[in-house]
C-alpha atoms as a PDB file:
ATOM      1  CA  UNK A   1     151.731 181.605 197.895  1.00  0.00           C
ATOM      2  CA  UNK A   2     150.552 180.421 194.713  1.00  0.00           C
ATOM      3  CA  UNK A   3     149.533 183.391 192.298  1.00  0.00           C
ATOM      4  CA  UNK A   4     145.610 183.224 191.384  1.00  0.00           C
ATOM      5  CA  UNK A   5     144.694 182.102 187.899  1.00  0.00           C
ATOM      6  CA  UNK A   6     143.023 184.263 185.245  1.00  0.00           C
ATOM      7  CA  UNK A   7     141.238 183.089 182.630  1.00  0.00           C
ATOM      8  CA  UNK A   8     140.280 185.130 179.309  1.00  0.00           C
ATOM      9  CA  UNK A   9     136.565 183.645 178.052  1.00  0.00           C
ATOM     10  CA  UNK A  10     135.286 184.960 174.128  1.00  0.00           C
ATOM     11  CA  UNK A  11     132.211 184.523 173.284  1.00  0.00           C
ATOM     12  CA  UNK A  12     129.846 185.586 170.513  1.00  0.00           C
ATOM     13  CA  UNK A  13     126.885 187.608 171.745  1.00  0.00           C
ATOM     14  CA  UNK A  14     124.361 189.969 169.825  1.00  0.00           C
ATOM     15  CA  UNK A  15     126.808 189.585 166.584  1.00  0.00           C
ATOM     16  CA  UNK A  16     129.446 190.891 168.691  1.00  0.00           C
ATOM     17  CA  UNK A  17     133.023 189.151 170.210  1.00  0.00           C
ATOM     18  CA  UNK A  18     132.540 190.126 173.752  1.00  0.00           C
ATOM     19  CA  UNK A  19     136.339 189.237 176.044  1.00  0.00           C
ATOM     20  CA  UNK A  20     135.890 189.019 179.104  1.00  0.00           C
ATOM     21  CA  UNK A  21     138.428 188.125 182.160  1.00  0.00           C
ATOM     22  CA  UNK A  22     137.622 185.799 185.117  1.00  0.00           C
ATOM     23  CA  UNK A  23     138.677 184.142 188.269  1.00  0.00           C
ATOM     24  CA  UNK A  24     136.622 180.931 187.436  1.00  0.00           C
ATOM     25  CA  UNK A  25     135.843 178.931 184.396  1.00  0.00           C
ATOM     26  CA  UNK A  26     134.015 175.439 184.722  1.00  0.00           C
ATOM     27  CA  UNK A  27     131.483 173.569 182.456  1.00  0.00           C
ATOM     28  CA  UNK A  28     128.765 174.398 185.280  1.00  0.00           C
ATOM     29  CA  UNK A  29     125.843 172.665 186.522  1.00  0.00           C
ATOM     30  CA  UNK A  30     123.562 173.128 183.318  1.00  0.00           C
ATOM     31  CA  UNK A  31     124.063 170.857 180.328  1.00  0.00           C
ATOM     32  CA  UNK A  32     125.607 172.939 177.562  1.00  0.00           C
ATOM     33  CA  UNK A  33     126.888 176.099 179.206  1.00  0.00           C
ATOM     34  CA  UNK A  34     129.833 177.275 180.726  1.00  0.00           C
ATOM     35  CA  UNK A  35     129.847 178.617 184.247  1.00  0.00           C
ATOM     36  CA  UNK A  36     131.689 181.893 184.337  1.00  0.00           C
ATOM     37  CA  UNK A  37     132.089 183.838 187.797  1.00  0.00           C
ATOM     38  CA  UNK A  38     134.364 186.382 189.885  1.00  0.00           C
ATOM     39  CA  UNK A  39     134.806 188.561 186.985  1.00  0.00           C
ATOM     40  CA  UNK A  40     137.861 190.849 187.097  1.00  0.00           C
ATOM     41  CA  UNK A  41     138.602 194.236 185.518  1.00  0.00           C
ATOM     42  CA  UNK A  42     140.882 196.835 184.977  1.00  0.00           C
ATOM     43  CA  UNK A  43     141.701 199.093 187.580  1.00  0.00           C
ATOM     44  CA  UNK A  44     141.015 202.987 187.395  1.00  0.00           C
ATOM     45  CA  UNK A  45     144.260 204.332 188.069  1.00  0.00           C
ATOM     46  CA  UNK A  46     144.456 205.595 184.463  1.00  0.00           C
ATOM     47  CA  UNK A  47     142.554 209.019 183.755  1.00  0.00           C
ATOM     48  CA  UNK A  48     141.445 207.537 180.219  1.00  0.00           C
ATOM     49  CA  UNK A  49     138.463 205.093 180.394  1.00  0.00           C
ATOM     50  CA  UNK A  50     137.625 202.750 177.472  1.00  0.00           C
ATOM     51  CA  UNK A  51     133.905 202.828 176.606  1.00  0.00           C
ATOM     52  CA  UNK A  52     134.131 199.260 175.309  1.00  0.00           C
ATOM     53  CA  UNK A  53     135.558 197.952 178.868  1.00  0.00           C
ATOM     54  CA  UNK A  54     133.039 200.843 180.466  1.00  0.00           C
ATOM     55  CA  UNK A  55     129.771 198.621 178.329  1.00  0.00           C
ATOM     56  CA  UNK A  56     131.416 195.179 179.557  1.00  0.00           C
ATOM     57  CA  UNK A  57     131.846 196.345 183.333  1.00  0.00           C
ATOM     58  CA  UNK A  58     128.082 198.137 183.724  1.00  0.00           C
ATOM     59  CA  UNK A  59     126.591 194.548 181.936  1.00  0.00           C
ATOM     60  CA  UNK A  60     128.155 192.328 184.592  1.00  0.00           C
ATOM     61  CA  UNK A  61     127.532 195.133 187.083  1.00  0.00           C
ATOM     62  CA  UNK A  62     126.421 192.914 190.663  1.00  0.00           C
ATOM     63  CA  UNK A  63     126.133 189.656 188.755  1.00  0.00           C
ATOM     64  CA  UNK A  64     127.897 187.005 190.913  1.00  0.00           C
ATOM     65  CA  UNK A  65     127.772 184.224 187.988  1.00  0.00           C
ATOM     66  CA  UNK A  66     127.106 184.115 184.597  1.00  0.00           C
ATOM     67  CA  UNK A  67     126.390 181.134 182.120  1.00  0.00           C
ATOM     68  CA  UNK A  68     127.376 181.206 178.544  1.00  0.00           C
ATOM     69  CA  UNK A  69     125.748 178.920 175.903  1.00  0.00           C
ATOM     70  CA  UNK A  70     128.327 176.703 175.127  1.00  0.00           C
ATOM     71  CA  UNK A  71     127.959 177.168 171.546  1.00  0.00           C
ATOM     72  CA  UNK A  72     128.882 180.883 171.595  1.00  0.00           C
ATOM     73  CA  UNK A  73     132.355 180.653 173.975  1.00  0.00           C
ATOM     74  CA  UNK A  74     134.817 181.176 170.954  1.00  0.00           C
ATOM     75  CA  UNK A  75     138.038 180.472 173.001  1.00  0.00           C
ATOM     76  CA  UNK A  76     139.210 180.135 176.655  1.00  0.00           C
ATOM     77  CA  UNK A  77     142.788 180.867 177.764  1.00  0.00           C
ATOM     78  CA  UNK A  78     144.425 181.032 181.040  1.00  0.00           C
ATOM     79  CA  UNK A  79     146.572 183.965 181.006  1.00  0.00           C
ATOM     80  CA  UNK A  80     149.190 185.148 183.119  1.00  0.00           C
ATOM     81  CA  UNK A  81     147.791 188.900 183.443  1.00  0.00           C
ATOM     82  CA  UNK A  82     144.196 190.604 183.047  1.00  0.00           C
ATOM     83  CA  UNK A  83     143.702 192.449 179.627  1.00  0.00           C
ATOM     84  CA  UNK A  84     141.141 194.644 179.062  1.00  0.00           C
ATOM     85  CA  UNK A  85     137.319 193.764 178.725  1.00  0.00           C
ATOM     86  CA  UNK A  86     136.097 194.569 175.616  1.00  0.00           C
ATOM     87  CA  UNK A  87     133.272 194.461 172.841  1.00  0.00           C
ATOM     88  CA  UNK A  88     134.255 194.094 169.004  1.00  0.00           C
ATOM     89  CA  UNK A  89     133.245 193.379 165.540  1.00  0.00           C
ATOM     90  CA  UNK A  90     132.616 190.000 164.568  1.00  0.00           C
ATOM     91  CA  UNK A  91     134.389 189.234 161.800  1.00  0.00           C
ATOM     92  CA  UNK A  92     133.969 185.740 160.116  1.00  0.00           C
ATOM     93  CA  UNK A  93     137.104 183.781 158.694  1.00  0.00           C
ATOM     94  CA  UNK A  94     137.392 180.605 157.453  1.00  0.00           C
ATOM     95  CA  UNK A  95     136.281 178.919 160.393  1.00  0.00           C
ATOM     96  CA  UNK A  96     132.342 177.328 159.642  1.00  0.00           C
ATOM     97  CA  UNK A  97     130.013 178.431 162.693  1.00  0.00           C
ATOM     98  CA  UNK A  98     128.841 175.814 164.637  1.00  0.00           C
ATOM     99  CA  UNK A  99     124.724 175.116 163.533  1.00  0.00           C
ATOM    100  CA  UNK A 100     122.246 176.695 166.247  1.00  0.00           C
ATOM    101  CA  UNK A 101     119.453 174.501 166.859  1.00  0.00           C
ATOM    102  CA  UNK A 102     116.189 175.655 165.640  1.00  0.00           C
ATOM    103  CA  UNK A 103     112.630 175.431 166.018  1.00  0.00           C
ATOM    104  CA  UNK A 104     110.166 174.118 163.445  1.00  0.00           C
ATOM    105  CA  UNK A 105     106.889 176.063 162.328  1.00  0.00           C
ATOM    106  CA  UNK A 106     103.848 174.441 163.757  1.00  0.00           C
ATOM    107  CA  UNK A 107     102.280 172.571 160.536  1.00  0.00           C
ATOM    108  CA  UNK A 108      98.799 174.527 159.085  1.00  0.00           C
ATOM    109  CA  UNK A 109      95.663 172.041 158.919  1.00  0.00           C
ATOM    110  CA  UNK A 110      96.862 170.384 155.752  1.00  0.00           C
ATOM    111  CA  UNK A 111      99.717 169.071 157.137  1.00  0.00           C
ATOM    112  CA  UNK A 112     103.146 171.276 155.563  1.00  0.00           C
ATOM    113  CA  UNK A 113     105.242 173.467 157.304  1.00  0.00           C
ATOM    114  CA  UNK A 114     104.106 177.176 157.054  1.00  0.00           C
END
């Protein structure tokens, strides 16, 4: 029996690096987002609970799939084992952000940009 992938999918979110860990990973139906779905966590057999993984687990709490812009997902890696879900500082490097698309200001009666 073949053993059941895992993948690990970062993403930026609320100027956070949220990890998360997942059965399924495709580029989705919707132009520009990644389809994420059967999430999997830790198990509880330890008597210590991390409120980071605690946060991650109650957000995803009876969601069946989730879509993440694609312009967020920092990295996805198929890993042999699941890690733990967590929530941490961003911290910029030397890596240049990819631009977010904007929206202009509606131009006042004379014409310019307000």
């Amino acid at each position: 029996m073949a053993a059941s992938v895992i993948y690990k999918v970062q993403f930026v979110r609320e100027g956070k690096v949220w990890e998360i860990y997942a059965k399924k990973v495709s580029h989705g139906g919707f132009f520009g987002f990644v389809e994420v779905e059967d999430f999997v966590f830790g198990e509880r057999s330890t008597v210590v609970v991390d409120p980071s993984e605690e946060r991650v687990k109650t957000e995803f709490e009876g969601i069946k799939r989730t879509w993440i812009p694609l312009h967020a997902v920092l990295r996805i890696d198929e890993v042999k084992k699941t890690g733990i879900s967590k929530i941490t500082a961003y911290e910029g490097g030397n890596v240049m952000p990819f631009p977010m698309p904007f929206t202009p200001s509606s131009p006042d009666t004379s014409g310019r940009s307000k």
